[in-house]
Protein backbone atom coordinates (compact mmCIF):
# COMPACT_ATOMS: atom_id res chain seq x y z
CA UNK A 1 -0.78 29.31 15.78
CA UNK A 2 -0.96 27.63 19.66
CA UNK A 3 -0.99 23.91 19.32
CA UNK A 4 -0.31 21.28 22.27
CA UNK A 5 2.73 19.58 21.53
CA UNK A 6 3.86 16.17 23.75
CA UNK A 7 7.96 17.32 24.21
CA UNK A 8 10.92 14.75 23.87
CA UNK A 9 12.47 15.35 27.07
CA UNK A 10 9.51 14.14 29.36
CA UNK A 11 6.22 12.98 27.13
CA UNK A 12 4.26 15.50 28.76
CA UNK A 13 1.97 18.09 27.09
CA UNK A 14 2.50 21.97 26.67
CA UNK A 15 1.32 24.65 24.15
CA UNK A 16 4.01 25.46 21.65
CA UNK A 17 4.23 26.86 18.42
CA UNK A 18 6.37 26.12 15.11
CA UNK A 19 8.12 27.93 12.75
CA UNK A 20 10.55 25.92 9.94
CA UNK A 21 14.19 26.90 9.61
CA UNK A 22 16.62 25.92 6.92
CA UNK A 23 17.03 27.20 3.11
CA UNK A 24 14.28 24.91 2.51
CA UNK A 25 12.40 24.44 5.90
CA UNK A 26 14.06 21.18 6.48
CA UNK A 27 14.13 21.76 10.11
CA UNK A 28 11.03 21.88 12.20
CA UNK A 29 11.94 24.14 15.60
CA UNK A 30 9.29 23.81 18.24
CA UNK A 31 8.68 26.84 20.76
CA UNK A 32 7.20 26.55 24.03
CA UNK A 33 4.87 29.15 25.87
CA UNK A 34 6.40 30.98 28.83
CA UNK A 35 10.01 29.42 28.11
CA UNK A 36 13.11 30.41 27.03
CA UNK A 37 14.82 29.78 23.85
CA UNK A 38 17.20 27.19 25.54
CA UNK A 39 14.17 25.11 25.91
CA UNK A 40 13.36 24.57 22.21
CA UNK A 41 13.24 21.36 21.01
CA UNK A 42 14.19 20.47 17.18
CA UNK A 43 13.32 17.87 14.38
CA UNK A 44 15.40 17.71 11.58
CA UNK A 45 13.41 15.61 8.15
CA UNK A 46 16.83 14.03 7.48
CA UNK A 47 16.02 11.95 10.64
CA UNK A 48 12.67 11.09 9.68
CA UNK A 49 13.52 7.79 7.67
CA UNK A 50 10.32 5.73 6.82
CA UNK A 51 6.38 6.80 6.86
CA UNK A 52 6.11 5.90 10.18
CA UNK A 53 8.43 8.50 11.56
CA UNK A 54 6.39 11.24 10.39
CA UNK A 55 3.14 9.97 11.79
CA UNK A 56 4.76 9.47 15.50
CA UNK A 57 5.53 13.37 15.09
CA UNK A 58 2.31 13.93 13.74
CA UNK A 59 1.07 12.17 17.04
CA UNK A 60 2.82 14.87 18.48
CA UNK A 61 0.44 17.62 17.96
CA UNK A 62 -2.82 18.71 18.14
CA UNK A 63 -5.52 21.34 19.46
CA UNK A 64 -5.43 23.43 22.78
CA UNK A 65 -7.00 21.21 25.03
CA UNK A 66 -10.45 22.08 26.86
CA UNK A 67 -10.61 23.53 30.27
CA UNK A 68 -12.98 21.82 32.39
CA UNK A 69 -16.20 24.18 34.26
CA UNK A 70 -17.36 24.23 37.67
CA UNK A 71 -20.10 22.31 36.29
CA UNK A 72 -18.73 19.58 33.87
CA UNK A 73 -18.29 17.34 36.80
CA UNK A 74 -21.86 16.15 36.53
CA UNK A 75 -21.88 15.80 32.82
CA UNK A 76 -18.72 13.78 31.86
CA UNK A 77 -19.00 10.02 31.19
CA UNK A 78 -16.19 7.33 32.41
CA UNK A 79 -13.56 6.42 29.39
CA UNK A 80 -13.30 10.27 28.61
CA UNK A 81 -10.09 11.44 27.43
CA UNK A 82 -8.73 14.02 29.11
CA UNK A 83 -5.11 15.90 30.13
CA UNK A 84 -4.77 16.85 33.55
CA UNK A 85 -1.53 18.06 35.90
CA UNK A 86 0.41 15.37 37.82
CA UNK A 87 2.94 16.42 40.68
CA UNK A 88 6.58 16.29 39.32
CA UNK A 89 9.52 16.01 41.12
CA UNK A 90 9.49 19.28 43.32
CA UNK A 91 5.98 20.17 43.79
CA UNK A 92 6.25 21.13 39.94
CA UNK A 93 2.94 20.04 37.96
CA UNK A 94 3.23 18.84 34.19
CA UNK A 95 0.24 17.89 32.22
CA UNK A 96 0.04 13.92 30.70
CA UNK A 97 -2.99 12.00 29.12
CA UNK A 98 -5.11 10.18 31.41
CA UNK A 99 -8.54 8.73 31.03
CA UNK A 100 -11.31 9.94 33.25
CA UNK A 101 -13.05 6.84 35.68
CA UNK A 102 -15.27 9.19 37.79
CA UNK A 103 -16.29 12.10 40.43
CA UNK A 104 -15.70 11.93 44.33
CA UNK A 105 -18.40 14.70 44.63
CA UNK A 106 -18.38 17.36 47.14
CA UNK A 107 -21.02 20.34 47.60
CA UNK A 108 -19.85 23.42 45.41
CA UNK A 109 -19.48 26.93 46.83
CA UNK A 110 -20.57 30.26 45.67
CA UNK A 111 -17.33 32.71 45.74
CA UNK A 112 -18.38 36.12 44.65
CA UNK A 113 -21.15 34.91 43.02
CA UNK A 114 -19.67 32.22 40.86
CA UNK A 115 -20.36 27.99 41.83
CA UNK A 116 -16.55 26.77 42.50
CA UNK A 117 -16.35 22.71 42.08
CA UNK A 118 -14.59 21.16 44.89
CA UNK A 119 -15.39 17.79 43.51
CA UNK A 120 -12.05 15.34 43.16
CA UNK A 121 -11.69 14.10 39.71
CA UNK A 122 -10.42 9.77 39.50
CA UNK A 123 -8.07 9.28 36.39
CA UNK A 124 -6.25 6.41 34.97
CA UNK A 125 -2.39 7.74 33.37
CA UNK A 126 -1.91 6.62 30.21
CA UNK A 127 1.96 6.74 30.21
CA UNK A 128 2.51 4.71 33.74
CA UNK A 129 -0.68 2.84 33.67
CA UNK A 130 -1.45 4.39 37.45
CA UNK A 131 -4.10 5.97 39.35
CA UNK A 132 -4.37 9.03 40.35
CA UNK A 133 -6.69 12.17 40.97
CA UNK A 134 -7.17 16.35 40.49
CA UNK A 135 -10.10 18.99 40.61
CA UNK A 136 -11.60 20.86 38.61
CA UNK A 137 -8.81 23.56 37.42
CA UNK A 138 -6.19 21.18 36.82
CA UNK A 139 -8.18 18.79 34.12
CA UNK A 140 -8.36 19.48 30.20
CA UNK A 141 -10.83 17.09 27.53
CA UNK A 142 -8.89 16.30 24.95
CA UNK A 143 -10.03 17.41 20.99
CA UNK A 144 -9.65 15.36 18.33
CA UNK A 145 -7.99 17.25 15.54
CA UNK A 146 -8.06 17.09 12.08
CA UNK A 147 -4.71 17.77 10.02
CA UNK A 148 -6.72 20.98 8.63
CA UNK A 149 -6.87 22.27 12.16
CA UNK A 150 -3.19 22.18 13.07
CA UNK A 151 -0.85 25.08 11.72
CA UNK A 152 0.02 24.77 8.28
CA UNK A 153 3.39 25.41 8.65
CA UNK A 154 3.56 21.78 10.57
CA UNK A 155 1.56 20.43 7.91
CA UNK A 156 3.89 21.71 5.18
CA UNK A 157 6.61 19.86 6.65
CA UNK A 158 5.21 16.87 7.48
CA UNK A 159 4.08 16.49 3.55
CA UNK A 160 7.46 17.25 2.43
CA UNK A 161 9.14 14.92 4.49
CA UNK A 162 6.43 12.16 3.65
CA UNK A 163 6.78 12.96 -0.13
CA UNK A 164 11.38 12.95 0.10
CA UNK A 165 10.32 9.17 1.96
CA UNK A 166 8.16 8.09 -0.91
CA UNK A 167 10.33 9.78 -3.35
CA UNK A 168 13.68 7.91 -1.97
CA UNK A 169 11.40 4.35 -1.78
CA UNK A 170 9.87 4.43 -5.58
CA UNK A 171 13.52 5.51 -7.25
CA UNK A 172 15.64 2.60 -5.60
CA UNK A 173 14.58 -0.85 -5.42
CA UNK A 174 16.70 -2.90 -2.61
CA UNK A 175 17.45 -6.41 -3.35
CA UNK A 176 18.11 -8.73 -0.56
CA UNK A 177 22.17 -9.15 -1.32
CA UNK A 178 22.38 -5.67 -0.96
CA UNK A 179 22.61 -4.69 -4.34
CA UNK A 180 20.64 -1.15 -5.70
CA UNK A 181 18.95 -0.93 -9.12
CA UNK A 182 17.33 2.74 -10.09
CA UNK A 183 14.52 1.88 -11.78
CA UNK A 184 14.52 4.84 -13.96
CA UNK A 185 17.26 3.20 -16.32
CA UNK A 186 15.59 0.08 -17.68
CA UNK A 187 17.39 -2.18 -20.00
CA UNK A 188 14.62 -2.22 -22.48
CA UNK A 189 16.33 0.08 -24.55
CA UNK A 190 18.78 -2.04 -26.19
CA UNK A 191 16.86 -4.92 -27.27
CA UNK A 192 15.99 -3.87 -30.50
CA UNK A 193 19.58 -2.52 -31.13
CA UNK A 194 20.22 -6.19 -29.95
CA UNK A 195 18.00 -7.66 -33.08
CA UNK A 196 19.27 -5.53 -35.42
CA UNK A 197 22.98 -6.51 -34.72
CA UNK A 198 22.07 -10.00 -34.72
CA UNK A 199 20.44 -9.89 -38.09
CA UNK A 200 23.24 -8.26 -39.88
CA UNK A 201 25.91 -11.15 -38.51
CA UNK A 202 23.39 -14.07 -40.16
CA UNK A 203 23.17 -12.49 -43.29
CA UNK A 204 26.83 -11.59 -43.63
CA UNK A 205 27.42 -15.52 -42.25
CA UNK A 206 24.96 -16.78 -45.34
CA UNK A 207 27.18 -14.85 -47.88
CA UNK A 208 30.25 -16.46 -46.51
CA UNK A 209 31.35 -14.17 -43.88
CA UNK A 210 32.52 -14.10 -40.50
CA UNK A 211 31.40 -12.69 -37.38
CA UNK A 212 34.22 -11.75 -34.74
CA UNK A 213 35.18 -14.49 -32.58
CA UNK A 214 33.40 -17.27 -34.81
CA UNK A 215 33.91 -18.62 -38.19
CA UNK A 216 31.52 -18.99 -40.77
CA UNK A 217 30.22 -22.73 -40.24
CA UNK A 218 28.71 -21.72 -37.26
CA UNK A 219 25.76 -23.41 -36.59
CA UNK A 220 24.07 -20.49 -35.00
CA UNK A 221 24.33 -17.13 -33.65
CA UNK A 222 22.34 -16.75 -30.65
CA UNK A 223 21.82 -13.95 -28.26
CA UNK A 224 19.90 -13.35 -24.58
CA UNK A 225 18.36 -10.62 -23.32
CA UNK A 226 17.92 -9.83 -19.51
CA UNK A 227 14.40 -7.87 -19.16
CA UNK A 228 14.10 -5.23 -16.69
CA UNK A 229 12.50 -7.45 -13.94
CA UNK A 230 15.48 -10.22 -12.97
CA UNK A 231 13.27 -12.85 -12.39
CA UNK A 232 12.47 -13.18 -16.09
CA UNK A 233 14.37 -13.59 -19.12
CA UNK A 234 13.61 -13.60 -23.23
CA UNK A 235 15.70 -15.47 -25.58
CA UNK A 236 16.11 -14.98 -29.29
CA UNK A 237 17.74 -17.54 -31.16
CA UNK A 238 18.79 -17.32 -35.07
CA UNK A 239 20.36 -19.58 -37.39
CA UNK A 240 20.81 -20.32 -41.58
CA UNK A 241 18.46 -19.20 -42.39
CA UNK A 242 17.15 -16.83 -40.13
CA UNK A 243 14.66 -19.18 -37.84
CA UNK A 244 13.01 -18.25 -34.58
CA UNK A 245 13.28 -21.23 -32.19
């Protein structure tokens, strides 16, 4: 499926395809019309670390761009977006957003029967903030496009990597001294075993026993227990006899 694609190497526009390589598509190649294989560019999702790395390659992409007619330069209003071809280097002519101020309007010819604009088209770059100008052949308006409307193989990978992202963020909570707690192991568990243990040392204190490391006129036996969230804590306390404080 042709799609416009804005390339790494130079921010300007050309129509590409994509195809996903990998034992599980985790790299996203990106093939340009009317060049060579050399020229491919590559994202791997591995490099694509928070949400907002997969919307600037989302930004990326989107529909084939409109050609301008012979006649649109009486119908299009000032603000338009459009992408048109800007003199490169040596003579070569690359394609960049630019919005459209207006029409320095010349007569249009009849070749061979068809009206040829020769009216000079005034844009505003968007990527160096300057002025500049075209005609008619050399200007696109820009669709707005809908993630429906872009291949689905792009899509595919784009929800994958957004899904390994929110995946990676909800199993691993960072705590500001750098320490990790996986939130699928809560501490929960071992409260009640907690309760249970403490009940059996008071009784076998009340019949005259001992518990390890204290002797039996112990005031109290009293245990703590650190809930899942750090910032609060539950305390139990038991004594002879067995009263909750």
């Amino acid at each position: 499926m042709a799609l416009e694609f804005r390339s790494y190497k130079d921010d300007a526009w050309y129509d590409a395809r994509v195809v996903t390589e990998g034992r599980r598509g985790t790299r996203l190649r990106i093939k340009f019309f009317n060049f060579g294989d050399d020229q491919d560019e590559f994202v791997h999702a591995k490099n694509l670390k928070k949400l907002q790395d997969v919307d600037v390659l989302r930004s990326r992409f989107r529909k084939i761009s409109v050609q301008f007619q012979d006649t649109d330069c009486s119908r299009v209003e000032p603000g338009l977006l459009v992408c048109a071809a800007r003199p490169v280097g040596d003579g070569d002519l690359k394609f960049y957003d630019a919005v459209f101020r207006g029409v320095v309007k010349k007569e249009h010819q009849i070749v061979k029967g068809v009206e040829v604009c020769k009216c000079t088209f005034i844009l505003d770059w968007i990527d160096n903030g300057e002025s500049g100008s075209c005609t008619v052949e050399n200007i696109c308006r820009v669709q707005d496009t809908s993630d429906e409307e872009l291949d689905p193989v792009l899509i595919s990978f784009l929800n994958k990597a957004r899904e390994r992202i929110e995946s990676t963020f909800c199993t691993r909570l960072r705590i500001t001294s750098g320490d990790v707690y996986d939130l699928r192991a809560p501490h929960k568990a071992s409260f009640s075993q907690m309760l249970s243990d403490a009940s059996r040392s008071t009784a076998a204190m009340a019949l005259g026993g001992s518990v390890e490391g204290m002797g039996a006129d112990s005031d109290s036996l009293r245990i703590s227990y650190e809930a899942a969230d750090p910032k609060k804590r539950y305390k139990a306390s038991f004594s002879q006899p067995l009263v909750f404080e």
